[in-house]
PDB file of N, CA and C in Angstrom:
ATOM      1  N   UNK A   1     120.182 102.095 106.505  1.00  0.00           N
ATOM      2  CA  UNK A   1     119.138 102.856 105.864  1.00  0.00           C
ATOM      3  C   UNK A   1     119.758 104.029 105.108  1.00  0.00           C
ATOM      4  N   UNK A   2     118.952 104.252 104.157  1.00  0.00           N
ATOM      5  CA  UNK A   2     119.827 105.571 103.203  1.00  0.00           C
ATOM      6  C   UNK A   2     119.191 106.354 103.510  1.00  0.00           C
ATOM      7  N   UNK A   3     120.193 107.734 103.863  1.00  0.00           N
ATOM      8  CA  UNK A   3     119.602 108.945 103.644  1.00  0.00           C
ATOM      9  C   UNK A   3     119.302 109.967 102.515  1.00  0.00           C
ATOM     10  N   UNK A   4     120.100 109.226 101.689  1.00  0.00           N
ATOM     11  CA  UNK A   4     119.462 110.148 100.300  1.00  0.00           C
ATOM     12  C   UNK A   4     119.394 109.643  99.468  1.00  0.00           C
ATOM     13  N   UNK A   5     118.088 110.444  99.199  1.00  0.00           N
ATOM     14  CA  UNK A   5     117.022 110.342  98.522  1.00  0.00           C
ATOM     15  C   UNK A   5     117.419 109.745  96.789  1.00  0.00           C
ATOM     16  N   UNK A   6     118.810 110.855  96.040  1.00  0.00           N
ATOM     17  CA  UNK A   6     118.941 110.484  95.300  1.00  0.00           C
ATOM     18  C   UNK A   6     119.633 109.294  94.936  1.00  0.00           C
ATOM     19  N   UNK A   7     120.034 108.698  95.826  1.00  0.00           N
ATOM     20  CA  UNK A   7     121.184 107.525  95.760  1.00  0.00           C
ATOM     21  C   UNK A   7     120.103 106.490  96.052  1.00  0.00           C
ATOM     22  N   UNK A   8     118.972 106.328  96.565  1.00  0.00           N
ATOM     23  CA  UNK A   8     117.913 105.793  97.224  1.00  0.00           C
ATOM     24  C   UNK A   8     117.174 105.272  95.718  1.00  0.00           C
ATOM     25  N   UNK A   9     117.232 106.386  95.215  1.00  0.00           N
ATOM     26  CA  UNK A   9     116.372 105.868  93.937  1.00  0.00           C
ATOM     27  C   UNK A   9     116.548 106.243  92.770  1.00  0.00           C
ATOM     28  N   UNK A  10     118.530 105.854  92.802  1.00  0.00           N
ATOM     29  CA  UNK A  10     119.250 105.997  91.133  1.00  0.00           C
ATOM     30  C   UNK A  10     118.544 105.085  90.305  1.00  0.00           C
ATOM     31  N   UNK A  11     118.338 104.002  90.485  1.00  0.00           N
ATOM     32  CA  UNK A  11     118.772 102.753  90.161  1.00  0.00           C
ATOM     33  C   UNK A  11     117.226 102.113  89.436  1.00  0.00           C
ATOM     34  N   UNK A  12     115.778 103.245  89.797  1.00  0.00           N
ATOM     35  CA  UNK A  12     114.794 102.600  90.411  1.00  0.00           C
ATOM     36  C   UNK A  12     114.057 103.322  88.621  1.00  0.00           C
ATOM     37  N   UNK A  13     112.999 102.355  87.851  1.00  0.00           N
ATOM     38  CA  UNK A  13     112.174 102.561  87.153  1.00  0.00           C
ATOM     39  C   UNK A  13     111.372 103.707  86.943  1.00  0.00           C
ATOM     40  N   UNK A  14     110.835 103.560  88.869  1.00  0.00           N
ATOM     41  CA  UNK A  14     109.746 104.465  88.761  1.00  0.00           C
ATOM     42  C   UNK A  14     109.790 104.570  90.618  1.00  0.00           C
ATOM     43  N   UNK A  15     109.388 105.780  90.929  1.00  0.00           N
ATOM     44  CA  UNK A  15     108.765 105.899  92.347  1.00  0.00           C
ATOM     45  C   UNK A  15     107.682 106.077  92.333  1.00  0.00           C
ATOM     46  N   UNK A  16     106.884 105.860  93.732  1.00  0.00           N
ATOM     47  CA  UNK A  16     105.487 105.926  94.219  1.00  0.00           C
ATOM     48  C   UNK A  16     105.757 106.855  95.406  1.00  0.00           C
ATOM     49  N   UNK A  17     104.575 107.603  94.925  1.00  0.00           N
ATOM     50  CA  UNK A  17     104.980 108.911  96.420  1.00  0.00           C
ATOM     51  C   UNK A  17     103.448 108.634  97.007  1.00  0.00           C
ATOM     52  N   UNK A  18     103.066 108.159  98.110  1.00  0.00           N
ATOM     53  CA  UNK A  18     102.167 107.893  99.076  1.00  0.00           C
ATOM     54  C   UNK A  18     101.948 108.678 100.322  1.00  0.00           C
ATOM     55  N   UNK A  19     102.605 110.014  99.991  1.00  0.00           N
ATOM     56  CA  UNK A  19     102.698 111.516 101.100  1.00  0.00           C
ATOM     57  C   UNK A  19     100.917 111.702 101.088  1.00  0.00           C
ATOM     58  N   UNK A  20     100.401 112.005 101.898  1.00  0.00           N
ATOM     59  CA  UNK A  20      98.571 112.731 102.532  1.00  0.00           C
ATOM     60  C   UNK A  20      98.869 114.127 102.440  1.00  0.00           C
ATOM     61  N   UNK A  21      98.549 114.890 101.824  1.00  0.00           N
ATOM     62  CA  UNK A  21      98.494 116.082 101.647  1.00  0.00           C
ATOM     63  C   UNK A  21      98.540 116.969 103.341  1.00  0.00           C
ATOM     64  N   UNK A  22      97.302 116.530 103.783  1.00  0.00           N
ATOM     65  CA  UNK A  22      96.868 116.937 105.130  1.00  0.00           C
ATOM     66  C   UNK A  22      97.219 116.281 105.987  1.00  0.00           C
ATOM     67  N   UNK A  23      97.955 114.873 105.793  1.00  0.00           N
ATOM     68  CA  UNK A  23      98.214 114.049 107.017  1.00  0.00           C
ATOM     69  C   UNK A  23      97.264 112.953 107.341  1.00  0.00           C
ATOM     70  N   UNK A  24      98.031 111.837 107.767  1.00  0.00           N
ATOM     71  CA  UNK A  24      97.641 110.658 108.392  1.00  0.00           C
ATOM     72  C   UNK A  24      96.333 111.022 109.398  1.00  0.00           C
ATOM     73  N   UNK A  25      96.234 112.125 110.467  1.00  0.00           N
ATOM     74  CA  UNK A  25      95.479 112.412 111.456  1.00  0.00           C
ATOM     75  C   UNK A  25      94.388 112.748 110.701  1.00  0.00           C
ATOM     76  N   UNK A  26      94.469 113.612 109.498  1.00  0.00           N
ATOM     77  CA  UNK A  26      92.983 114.500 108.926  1.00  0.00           C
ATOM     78  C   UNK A  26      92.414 113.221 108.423  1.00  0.00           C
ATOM     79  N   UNK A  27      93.275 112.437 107.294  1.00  0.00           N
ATOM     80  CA  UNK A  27      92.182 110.909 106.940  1.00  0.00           C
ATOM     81  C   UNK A  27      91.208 110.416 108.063  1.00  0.00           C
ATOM     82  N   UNK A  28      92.377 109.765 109.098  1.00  0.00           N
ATOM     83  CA  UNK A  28      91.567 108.984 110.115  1.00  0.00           C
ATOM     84  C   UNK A  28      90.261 109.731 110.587  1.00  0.00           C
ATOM     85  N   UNK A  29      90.341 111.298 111.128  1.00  0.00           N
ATOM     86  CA  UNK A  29      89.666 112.143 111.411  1.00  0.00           C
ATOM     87  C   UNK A  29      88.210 111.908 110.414  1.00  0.00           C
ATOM     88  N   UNK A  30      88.449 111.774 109.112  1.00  0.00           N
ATOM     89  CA  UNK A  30      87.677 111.778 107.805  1.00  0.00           C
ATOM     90  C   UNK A  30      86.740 110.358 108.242  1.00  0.00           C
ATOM     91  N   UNK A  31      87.644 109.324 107.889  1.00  0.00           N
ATOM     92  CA  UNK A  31      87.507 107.849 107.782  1.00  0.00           C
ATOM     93  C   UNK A  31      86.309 107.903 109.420  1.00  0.00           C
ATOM     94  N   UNK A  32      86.291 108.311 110.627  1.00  0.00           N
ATOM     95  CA  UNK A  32      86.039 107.691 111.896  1.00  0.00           C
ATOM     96  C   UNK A  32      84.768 109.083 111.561  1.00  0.00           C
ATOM     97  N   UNK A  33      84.563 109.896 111.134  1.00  0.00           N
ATOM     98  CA  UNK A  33      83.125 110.930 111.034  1.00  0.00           C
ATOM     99  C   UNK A  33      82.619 110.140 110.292  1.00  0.00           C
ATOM    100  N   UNK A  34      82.692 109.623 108.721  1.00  0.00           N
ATOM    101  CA  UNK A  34      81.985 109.196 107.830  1.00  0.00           C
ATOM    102  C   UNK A  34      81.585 107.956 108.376  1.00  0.00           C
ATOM    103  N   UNK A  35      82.561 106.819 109.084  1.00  0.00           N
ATOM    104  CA  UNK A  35      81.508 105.858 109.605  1.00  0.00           C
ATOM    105  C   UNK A  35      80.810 106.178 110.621  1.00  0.00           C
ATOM    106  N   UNK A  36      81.132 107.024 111.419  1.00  0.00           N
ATOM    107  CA  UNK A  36      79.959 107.193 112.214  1.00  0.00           C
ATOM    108  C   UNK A  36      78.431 107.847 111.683  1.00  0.00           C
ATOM    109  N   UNK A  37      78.338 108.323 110.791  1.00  0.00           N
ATOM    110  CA  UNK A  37      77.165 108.418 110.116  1.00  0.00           C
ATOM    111  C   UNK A  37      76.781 107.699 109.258  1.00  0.00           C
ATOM    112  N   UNK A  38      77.529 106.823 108.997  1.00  0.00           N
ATOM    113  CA  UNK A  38      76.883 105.550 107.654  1.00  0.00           C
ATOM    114  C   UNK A  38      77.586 106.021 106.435  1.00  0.00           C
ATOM    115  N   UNK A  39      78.409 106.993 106.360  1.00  0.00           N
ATOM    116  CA  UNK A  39      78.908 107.246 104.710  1.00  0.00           C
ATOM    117  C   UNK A  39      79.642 106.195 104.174  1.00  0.00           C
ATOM    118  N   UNK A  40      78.813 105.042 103.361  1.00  0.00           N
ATOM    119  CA  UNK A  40      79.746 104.349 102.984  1.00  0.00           C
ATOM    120  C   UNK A  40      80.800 104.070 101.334  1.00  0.00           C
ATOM    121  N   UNK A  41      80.256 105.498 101.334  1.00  0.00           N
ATOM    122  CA  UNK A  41      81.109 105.470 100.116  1.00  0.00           C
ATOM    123  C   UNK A  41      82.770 106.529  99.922  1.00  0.00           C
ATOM    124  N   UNK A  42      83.423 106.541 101.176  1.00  0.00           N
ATOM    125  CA  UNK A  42      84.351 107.068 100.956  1.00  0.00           C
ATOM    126  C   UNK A  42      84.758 108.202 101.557  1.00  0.00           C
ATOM    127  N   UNK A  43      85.750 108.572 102.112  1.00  0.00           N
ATOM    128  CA  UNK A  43      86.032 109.704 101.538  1.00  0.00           C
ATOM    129  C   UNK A  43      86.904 110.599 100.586  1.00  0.00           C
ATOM    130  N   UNK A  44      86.070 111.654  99.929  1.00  0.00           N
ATOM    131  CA  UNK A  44      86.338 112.642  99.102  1.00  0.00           C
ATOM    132  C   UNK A  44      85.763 111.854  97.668  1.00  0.00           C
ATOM    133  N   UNK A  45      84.747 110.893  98.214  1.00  0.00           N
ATOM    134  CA  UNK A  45      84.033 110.672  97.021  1.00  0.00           C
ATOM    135  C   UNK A  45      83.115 111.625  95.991  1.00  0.00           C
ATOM    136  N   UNK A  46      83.180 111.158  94.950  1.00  0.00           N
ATOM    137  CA  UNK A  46      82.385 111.991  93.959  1.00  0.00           C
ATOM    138  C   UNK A  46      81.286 111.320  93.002  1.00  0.00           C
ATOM    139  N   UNK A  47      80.813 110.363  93.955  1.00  0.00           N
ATOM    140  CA  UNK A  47      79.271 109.691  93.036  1.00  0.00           C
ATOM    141  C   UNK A  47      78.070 110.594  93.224  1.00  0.00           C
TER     142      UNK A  47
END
């Protein structure tokens, strides 16, 4: 496994950064309130 970062992704087009601002725990936290009330449109939706 590489540890760095830049040698990790000389070589590479493009990266995808998939970091949660707040973390894995605050989503789920998000995701498990909204279904429990029926929100089925998301969260941090804006319809």
């Amino acid at each position: 496994m590489l540890r760095d970062r830049r040698e990790a992704i000389r070589d590479a087009d493009f990266v995808i950064s998939t970091v949660l601002a707040m973390g894995y725990t605050y989503y789920e936290t998000m995701r498990e309130i909204s279904e429990k009330y029926g929100y089925k449109y998301g969260i941090n939706s804006v319809e």
